[in-house]
PDB file of N, CA and C in Angstrom:
ATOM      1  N   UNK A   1      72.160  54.929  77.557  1.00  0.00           N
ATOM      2  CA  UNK A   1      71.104  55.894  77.400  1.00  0.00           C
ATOM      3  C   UNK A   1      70.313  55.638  76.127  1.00  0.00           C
ATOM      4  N   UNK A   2      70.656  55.694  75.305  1.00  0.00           N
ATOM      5  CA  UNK A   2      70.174  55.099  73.750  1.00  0.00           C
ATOM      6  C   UNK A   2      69.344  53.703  73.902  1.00  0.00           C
ATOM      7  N   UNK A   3      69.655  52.833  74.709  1.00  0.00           N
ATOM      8  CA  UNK A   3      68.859  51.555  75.193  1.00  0.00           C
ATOM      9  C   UNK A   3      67.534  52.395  75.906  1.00  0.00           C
ATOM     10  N   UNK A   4      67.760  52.870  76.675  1.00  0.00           N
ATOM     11  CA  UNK A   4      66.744  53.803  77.638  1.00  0.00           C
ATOM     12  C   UNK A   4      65.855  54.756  77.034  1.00  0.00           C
ATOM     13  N   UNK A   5      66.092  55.124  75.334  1.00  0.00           N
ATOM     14  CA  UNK A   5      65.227  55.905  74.828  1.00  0.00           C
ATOM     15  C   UNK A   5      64.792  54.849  73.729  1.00  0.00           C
ATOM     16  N   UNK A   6      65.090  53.831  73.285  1.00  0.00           N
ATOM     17  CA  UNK A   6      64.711  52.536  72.593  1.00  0.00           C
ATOM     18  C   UNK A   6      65.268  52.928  71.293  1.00  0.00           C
ATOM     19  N   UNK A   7      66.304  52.797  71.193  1.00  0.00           N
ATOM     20  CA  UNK A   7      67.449  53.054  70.125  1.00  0.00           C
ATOM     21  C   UNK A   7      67.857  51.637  70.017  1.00  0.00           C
ATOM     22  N   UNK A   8      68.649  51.798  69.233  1.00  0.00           N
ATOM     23  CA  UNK A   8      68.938  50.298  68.745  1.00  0.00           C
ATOM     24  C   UNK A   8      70.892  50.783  69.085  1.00  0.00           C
ATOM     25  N   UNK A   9      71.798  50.113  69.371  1.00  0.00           N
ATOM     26  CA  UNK A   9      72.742  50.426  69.748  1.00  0.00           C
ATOM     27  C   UNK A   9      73.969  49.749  69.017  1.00  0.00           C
ATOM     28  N   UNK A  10      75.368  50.335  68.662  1.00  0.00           N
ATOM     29  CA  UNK A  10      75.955  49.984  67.682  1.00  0.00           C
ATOM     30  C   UNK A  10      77.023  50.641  68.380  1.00  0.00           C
ATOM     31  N   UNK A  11      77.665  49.718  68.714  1.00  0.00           N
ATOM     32  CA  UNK A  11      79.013  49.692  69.818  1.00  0.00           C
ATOM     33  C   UNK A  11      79.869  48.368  69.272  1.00  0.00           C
ATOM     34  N   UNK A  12      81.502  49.181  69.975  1.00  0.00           N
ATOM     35  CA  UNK A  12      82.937  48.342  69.696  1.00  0.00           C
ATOM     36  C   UNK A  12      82.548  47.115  71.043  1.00  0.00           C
ATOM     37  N   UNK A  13      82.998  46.254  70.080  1.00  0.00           N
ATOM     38  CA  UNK A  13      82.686  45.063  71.543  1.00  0.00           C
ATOM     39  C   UNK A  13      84.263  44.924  72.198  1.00  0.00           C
ATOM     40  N   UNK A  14      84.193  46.245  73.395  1.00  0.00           N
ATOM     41  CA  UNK A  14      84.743  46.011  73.995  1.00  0.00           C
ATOM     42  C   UNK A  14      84.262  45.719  75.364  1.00  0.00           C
ATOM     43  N   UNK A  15      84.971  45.628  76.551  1.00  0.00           N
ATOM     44  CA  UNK A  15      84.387  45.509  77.911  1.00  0.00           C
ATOM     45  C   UNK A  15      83.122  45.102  78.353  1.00  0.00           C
ATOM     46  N   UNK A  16      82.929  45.804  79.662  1.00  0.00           N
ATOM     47  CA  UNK A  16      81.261  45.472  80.151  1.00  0.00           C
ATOM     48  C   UNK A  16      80.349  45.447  78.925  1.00  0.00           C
ATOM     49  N   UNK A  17      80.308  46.234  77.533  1.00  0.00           N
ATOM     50  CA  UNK A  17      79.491  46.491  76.749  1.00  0.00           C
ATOM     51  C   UNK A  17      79.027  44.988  76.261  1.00  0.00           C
ATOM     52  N   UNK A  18      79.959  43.952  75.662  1.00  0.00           N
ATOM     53  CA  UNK A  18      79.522  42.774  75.312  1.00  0.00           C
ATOM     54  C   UNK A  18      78.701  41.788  76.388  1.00  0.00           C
ATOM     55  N   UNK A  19      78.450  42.412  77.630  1.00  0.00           N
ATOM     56  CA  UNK A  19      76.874  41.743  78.375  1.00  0.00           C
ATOM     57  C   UNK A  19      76.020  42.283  78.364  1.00  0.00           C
ATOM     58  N   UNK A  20      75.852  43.912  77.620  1.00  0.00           N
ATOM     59  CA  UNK A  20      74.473  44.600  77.907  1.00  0.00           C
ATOM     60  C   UNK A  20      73.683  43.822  76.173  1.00  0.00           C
ATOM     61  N   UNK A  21      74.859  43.747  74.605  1.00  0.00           N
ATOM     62  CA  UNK A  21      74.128  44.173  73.674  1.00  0.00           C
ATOM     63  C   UNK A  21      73.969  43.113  73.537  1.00  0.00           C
ATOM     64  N   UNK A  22      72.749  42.754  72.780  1.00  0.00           N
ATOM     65  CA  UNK A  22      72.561  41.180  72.418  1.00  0.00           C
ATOM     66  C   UNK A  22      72.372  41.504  70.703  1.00  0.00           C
ATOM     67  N   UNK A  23      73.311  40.909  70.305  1.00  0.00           N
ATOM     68  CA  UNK A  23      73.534  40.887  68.768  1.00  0.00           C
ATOM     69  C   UNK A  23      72.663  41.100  68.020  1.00  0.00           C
ATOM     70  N   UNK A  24      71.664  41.777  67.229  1.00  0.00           N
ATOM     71  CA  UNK A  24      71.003  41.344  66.513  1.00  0.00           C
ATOM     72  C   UNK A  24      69.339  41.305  67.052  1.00  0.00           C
ATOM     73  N   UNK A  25      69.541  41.465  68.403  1.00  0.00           N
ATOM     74  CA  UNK A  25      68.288  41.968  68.969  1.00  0.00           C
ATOM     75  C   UNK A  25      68.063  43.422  69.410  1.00  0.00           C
ATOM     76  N   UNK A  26      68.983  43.665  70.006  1.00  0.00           N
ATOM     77  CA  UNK A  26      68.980  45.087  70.977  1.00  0.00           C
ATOM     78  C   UNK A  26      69.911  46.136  69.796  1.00  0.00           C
ATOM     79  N   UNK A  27      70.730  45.207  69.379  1.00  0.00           N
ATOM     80  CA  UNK A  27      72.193  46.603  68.800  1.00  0.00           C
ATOM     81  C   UNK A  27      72.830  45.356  67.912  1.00  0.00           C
ATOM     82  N   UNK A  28      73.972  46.227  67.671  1.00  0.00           N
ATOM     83  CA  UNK A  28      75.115  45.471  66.726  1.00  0.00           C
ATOM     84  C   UNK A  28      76.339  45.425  67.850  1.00  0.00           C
ATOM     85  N   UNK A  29      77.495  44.595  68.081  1.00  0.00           N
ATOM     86  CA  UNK A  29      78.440  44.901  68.484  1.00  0.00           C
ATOM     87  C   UNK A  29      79.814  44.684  67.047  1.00  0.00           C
ATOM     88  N   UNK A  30      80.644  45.661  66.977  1.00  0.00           N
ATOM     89  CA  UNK A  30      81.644  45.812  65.840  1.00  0.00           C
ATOM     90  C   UNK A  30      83.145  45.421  66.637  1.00  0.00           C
ATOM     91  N   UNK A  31      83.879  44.824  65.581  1.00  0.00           N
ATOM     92  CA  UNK A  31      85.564  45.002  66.374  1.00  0.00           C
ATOM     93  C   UNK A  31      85.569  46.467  66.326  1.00  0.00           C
ATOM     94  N   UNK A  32      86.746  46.785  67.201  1.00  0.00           N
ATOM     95  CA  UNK A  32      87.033  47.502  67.972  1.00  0.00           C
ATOM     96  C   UNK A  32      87.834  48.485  66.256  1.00  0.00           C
ATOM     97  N   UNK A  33      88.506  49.891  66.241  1.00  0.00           N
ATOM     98  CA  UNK A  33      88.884  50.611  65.257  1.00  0.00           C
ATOM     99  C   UNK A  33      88.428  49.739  64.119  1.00  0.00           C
ATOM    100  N   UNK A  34      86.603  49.432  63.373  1.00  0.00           N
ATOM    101  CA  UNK A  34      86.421  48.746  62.328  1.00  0.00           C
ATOM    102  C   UNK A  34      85.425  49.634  62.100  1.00  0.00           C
ATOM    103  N   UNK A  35      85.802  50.867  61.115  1.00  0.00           N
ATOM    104  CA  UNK A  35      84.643  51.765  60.672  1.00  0.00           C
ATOM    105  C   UNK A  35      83.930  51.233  59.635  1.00  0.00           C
ATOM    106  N   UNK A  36      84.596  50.232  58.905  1.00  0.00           N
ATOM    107  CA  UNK A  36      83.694  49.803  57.881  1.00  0.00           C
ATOM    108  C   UNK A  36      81.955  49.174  58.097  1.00  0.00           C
ATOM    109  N   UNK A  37      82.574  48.319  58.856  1.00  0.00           N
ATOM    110  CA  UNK A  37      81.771  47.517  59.586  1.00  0.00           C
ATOM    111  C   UNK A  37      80.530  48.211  60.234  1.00  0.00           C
ATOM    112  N   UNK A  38      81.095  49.279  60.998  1.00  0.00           N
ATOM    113  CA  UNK A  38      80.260  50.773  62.048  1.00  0.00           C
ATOM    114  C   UNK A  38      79.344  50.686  61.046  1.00  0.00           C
ATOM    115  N   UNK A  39      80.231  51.450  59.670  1.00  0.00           N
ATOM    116  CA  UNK A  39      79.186  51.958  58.889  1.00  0.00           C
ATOM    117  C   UNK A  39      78.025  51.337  58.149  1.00  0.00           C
ATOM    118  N   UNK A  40      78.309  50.064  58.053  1.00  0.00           N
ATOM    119  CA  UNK A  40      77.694  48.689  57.091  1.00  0.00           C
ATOM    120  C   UNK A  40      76.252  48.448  58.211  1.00  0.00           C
ATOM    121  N   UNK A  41      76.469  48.680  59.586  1.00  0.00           N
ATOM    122  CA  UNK A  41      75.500  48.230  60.449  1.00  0.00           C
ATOM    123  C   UNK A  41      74.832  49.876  60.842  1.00  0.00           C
ATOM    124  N   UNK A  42      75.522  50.832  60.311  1.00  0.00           N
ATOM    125  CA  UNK A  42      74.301  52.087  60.810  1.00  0.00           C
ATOM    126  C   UNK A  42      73.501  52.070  58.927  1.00  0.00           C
ATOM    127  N   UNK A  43      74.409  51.665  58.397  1.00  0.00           N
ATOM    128  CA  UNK A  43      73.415  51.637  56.957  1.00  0.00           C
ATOM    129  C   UNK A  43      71.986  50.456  56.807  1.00  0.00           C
ATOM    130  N   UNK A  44      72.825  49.367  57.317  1.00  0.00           N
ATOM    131  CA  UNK A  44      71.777  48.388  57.699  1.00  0.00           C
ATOM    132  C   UNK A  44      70.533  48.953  58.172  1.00  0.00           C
ATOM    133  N   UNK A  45      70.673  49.276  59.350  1.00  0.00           N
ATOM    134  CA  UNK A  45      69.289  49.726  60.223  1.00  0.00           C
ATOM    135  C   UNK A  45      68.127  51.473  59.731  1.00  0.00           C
ATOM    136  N   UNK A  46      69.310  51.705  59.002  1.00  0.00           N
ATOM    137  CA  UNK A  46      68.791  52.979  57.705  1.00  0.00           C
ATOM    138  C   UNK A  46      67.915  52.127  57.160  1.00  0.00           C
ATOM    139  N   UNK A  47      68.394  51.276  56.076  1.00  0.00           N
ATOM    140  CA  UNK A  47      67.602  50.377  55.405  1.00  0.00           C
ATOM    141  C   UNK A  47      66.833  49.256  55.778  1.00  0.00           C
ATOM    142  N   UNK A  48      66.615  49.389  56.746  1.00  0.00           N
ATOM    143  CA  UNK A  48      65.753  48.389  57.241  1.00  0.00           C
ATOM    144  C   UNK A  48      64.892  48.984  58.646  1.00  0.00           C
ATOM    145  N   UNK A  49      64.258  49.638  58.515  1.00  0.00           N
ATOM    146  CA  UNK A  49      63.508  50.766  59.326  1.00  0.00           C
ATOM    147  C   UNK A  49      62.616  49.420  60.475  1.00  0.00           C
ATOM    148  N   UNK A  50      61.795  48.329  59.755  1.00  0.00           N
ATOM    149  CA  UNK A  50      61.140  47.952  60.838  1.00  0.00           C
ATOM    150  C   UNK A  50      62.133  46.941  61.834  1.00  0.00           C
ATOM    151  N   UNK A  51      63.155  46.475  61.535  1.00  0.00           N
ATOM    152  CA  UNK A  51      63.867  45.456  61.868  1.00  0.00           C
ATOM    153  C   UNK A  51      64.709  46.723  63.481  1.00  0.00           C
ATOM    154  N   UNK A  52      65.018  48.013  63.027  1.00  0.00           N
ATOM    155  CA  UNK A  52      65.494  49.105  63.470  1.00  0.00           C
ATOM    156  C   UNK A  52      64.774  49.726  64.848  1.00  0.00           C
ATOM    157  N   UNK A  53      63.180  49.566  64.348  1.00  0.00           N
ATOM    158  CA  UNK A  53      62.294  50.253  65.405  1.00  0.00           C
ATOM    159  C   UNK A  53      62.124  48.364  66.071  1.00  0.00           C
ATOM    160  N   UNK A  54      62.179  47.647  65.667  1.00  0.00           N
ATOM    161  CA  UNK A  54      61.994  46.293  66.423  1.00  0.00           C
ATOM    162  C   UNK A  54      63.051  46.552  67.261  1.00  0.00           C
ATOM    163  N   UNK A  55      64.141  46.443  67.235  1.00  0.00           N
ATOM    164  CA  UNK A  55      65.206  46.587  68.113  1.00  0.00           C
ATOM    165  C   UNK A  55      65.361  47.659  69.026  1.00  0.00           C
ATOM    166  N   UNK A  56      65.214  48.579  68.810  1.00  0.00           N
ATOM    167  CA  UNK A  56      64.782  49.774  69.517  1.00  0.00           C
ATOM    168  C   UNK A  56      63.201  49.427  70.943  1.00  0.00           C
ATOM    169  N   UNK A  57      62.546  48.557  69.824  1.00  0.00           N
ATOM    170  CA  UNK A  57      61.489  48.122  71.504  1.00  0.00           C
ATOM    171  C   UNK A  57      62.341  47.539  71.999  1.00  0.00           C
ATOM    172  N   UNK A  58      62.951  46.219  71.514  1.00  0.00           N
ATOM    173  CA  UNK A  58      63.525  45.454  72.672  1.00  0.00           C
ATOM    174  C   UNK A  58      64.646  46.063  73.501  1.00  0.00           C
ATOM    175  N   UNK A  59      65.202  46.730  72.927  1.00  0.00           N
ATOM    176  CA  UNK A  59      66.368  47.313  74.225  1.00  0.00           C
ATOM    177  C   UNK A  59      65.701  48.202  74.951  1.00  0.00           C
ATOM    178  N   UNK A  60      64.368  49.200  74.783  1.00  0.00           N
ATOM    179  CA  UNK A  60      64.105  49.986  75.451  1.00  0.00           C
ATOM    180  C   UNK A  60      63.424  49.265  76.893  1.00  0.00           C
ATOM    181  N   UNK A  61      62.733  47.776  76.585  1.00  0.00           N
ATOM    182  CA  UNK A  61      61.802  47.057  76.910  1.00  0.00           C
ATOM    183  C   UNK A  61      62.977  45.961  77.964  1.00  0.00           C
ATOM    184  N   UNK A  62      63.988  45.935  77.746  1.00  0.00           N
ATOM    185  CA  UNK A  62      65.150  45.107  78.168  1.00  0.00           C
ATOM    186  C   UNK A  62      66.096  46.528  79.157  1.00  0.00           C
ATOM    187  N   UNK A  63      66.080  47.520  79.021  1.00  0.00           N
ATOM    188  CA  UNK A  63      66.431  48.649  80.070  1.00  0.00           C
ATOM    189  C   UNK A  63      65.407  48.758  81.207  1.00  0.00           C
ATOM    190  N   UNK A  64      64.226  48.622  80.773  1.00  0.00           N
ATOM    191  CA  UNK A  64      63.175  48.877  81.459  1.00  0.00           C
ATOM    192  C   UNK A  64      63.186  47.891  82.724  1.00  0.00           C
ATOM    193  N   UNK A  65      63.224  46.665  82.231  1.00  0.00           N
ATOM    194  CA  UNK A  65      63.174  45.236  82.852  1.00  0.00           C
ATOM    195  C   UNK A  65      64.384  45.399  84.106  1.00  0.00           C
ATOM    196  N   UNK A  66      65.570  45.737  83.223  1.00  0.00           N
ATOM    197  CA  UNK A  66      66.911  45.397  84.437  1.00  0.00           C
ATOM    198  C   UNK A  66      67.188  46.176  84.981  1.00  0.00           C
ATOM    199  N   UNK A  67      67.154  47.573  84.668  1.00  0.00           N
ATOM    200  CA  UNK A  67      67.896  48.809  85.298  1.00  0.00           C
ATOM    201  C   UNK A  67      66.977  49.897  85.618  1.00  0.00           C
ATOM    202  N   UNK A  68      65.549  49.467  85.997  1.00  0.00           N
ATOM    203  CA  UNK A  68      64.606  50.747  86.363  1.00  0.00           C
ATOM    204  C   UNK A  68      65.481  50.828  87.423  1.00  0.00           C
ATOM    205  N   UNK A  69      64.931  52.344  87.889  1.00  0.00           N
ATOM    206  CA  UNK A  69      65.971  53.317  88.949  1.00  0.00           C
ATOM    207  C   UNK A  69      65.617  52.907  90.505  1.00  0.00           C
ATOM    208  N   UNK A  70      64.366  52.449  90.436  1.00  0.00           N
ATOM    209  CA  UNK A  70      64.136  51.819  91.773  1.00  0.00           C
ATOM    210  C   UNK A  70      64.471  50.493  92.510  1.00  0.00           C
ATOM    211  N   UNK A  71      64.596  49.664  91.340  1.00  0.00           N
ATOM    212  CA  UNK A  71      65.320  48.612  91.709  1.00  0.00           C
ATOM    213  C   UNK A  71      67.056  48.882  91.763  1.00  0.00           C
ATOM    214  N   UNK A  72      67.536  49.362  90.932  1.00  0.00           N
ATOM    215  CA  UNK A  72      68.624  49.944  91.238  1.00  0.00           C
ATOM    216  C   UNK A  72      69.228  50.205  92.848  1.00  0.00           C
ATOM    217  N   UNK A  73      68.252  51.485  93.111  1.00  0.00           N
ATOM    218  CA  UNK A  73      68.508  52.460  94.161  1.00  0.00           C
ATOM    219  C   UNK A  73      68.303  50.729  95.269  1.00  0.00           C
ATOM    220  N   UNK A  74      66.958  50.133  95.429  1.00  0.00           N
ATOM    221  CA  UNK A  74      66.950  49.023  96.320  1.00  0.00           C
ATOM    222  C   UNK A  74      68.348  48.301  96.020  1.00  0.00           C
ATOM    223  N   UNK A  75      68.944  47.807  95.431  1.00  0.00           N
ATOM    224  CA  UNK A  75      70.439  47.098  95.308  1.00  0.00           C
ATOM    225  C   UNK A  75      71.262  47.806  95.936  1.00  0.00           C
ATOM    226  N   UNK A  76      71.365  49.124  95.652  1.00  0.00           N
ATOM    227  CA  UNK A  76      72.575  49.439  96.751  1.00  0.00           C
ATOM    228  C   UNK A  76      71.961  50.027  97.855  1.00  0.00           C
ATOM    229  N   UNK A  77      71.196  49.870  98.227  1.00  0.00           N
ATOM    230  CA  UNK A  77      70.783  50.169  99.584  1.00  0.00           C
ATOM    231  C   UNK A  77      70.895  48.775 100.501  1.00  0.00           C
ATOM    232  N   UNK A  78      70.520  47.577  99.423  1.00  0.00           N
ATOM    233  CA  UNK A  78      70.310  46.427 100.710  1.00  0.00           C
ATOM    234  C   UNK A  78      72.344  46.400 100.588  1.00  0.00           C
ATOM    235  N   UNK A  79      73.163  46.807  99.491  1.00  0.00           N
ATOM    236  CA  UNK A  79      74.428  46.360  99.708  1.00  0.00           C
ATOM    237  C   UNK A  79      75.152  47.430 101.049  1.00  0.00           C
ATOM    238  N   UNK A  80      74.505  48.656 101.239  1.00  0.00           N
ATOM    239  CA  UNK A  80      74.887  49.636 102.031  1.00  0.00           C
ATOM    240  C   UNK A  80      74.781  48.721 103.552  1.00  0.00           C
ATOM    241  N   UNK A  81      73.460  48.536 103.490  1.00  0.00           N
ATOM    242  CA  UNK A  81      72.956  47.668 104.744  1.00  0.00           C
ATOM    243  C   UNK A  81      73.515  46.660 104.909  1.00  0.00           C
ATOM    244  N   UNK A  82      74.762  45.973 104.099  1.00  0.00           N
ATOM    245  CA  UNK A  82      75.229  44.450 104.226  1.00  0.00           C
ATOM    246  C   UNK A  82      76.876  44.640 104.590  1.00  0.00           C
ATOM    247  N   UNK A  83      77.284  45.938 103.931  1.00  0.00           N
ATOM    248  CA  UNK A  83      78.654  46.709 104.738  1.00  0.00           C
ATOM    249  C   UNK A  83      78.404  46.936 105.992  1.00  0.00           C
ATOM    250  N   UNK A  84      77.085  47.812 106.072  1.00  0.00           N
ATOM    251  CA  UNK A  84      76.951  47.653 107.976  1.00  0.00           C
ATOM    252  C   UNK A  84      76.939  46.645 108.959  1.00  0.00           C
ATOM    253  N   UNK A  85      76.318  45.704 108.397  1.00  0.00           N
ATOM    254  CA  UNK A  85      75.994  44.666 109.296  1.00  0.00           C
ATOM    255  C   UNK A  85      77.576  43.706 109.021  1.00  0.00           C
ATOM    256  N   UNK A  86      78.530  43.885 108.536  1.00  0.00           N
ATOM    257  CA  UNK A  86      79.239  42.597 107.538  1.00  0.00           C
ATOM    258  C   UNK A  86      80.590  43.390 108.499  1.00  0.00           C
ATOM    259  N   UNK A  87      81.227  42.042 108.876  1.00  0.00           N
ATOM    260  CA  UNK A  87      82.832  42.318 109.679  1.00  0.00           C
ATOM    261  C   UNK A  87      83.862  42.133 108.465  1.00  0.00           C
ATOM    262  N   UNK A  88      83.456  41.261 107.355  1.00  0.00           N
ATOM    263  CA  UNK A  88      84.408  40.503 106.395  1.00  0.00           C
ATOM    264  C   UNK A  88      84.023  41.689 105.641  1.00  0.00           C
ATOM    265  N   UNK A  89      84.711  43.010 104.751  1.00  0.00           N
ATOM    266  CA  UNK A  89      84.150  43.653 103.631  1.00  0.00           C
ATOM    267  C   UNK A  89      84.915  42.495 102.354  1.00  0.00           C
ATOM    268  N   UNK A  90      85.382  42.134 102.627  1.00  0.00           N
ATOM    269  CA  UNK A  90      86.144  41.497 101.283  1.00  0.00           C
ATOM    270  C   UNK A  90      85.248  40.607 100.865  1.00  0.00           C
ATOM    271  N   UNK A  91      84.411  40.169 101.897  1.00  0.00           N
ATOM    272  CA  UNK A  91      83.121  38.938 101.133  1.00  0.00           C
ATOM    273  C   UNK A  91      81.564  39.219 100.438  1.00  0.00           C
ATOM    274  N   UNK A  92      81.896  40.989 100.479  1.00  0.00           N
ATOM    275  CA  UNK A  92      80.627  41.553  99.810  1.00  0.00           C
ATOM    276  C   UNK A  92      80.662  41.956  98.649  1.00  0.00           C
ATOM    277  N   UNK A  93      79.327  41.787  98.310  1.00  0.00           N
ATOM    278  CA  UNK A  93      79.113  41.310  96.564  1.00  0.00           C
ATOM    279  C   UNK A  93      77.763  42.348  95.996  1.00  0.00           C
ATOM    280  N   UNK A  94      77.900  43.548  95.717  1.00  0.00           N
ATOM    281  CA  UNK A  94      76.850  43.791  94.918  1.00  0.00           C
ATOM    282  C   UNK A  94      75.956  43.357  94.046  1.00  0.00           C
ATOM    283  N   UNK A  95      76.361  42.077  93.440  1.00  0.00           N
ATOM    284  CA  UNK A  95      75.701  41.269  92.542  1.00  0.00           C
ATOM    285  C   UNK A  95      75.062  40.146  93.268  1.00  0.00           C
ATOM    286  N   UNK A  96      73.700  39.811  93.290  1.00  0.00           N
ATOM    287  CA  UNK A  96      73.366  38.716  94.522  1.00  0.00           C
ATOM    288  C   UNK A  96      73.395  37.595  93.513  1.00  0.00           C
TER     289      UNK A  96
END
């Protein structure tokens, strides 16, 4: 959501999260229980306001691109339509 309002994003690199943030463009990613670090990169972007609102376009501008709601909604609709038509479910792939 914070990508979606053009925030700049500052997340534990855990899971799915380390394919949405791109380092240094969009957000920060931190080890995982490393508050120091948290804090060193929300102070960063305090102090550095244009580098902050730069990043903030690009993730808002990079949400925009991959995850508008209509392309979305079209993905699982053609995957709805590919369970119907499909005898094998084990060979269907939401991701084309």
């Amino acid at each position: 959501e914070a990508m979606a309002c053009g925030i700049p994003v500052i997340a534990t690199a855990t899971g799915g999260i380390l394919e949405l943030i791109r380092e240094g463009e969009i957000g920060f990613l931190v080890p995982g229980k490393d508050s120091d670090t948290m804090a060193a990169r929300v102070s960063y972007l305090r102090d550095n306001p244009k580098h902050c609102l730069q990043m903030g376009q690009s993730a808002g501008a990079l949400t925009r691109k991959n995850y508008d709601l209509n392309a979305q909604a079209k993905t699982y609709l053609d995957w709805f339509v590919q369970m119907k038509d499909s005898k094998d479910l084990k060979s269907l792939s939401i991701i084309s």
